[in-house]
Structures are given as C-alpha cells and as structure tokens.
C-alpha atoms as a PDB file:
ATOM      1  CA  UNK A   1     133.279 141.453 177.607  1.00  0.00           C
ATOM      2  CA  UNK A   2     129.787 142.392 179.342  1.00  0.00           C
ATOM      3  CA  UNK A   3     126.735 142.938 178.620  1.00  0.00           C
ATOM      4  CA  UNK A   4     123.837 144.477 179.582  1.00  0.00           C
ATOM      5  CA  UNK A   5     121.883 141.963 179.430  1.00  0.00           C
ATOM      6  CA  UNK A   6     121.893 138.097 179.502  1.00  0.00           C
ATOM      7  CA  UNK A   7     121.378 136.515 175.961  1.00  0.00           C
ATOM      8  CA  UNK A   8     117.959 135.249 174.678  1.00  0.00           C
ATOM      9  CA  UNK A   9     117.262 131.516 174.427  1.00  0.00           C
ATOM     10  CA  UNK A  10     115.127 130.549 171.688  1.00  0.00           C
ATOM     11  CA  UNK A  11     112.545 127.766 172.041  1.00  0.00           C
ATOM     12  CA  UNK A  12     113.609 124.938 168.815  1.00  0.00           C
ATOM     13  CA  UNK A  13     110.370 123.816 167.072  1.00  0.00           C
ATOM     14  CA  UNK A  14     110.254 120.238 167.372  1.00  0.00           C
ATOM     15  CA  UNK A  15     106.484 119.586 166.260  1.00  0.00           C
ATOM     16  CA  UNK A  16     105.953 118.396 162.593  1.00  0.00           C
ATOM     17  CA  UNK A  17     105.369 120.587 159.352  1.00  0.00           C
ATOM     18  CA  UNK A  18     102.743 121.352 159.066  1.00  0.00           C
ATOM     19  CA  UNK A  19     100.822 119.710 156.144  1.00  0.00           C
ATOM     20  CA  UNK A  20      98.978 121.463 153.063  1.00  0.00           C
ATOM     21  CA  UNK A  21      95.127 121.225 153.543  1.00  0.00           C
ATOM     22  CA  UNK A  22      93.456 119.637 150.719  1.00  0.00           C
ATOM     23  CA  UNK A  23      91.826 121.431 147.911  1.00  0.00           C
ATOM     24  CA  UNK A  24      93.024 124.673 148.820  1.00  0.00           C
ATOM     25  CA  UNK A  25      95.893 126.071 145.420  1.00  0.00           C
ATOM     26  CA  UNK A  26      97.702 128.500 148.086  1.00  0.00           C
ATOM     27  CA  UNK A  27      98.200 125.086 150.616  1.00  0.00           C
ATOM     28  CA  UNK A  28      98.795 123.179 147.289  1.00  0.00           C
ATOM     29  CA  UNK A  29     101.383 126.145 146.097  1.00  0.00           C
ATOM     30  CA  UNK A  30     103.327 126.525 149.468  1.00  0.00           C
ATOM     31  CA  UNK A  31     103.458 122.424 149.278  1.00  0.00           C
ATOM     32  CA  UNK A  32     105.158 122.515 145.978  1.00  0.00           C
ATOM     33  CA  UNK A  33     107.808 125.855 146.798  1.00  0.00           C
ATOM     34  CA  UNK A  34     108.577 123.875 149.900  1.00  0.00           C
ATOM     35  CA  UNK A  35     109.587 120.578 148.472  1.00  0.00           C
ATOM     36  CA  UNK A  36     111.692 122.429 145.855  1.00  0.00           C
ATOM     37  CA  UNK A  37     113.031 124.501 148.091  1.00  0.00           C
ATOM     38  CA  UNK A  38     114.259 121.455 150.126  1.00  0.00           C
ATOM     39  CA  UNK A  39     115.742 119.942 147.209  1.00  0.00           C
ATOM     40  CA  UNK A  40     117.865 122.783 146.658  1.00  0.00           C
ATOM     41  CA  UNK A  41     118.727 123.006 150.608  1.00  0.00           C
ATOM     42  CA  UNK A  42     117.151 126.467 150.909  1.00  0.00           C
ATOM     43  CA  UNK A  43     116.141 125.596 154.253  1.00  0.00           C
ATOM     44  CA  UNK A  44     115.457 129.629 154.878  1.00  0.00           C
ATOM     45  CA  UNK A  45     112.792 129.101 152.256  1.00  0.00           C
ATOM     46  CA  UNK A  46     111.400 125.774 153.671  1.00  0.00           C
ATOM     47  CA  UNK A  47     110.758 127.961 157.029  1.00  0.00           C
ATOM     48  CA  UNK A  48     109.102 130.523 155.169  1.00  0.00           C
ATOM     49  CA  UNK A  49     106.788 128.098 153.530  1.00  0.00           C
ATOM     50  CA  UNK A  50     106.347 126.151 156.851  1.00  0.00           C
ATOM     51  CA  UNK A  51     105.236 129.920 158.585  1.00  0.00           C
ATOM     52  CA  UNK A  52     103.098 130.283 155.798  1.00  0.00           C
ATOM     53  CA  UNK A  53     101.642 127.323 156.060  1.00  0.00           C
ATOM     54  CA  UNK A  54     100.685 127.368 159.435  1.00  0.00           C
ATOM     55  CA  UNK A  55      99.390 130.947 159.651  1.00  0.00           C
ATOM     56  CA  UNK A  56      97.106 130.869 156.162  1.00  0.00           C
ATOM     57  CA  UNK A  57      93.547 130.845 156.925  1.00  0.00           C
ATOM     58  CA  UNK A  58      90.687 128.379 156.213  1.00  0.00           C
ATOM     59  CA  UNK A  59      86.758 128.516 156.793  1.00  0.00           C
ATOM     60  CA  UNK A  60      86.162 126.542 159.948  1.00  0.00           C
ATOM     61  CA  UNK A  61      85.243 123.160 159.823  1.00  0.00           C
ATOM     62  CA  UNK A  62      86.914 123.268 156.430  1.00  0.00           C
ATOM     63  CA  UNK A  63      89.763 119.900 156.677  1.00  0.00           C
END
C-alpha cells in the first residue's frame, strides 16, 4: 500500500506530572479526579487532568 505521505512521529512526554499548586481548589480538584482516575486505570482521564494541569493559569509569582 502507499501513501501520500510518510507517517507522523509523535514526541513521548517523558517529563514528570505536573504537580497541583497549593491553595488553588481547581489544582486541588484536578489532583483529586486524577488520582481516581488512576485508580480506575482511566489513563485517558489522567492525561486530561495532566493537560489541565499544566495549562491552568496562576498570578505570577504565585507558587
């Protein structure tokens, strides 16, 4: 069979989850759907939460 094209080669993430910031309930929330989600082996879910996680905004200077 041929194609067009040659196939695209995704990148695997090999840095660390990232980790809910302190004080903030949507960090805290994602934090808690995560670890469920993980016990239940939803690992689609555990990516969603880790995407979420990275992308939500904070204040700067806010750790």
């Amino acid at each position: 069979m041929t194609y067009a094209q040659p196939p695209v080669e995704l990148p695997l993430r090999t840095d660390p989850e990232p980790e809910p910031m302190a004080g903030c309930g949507v960090c805290a929330a994602l934090g808690g759907q995560r670890r469920e989600a993980r016990l239940l082996s939803d690992h689609s879910t555990v990516s969603d939460c880790n995407v979420e996680l990275r992308n939500h905004p904070h204040p700067e200077g806010a750790a």
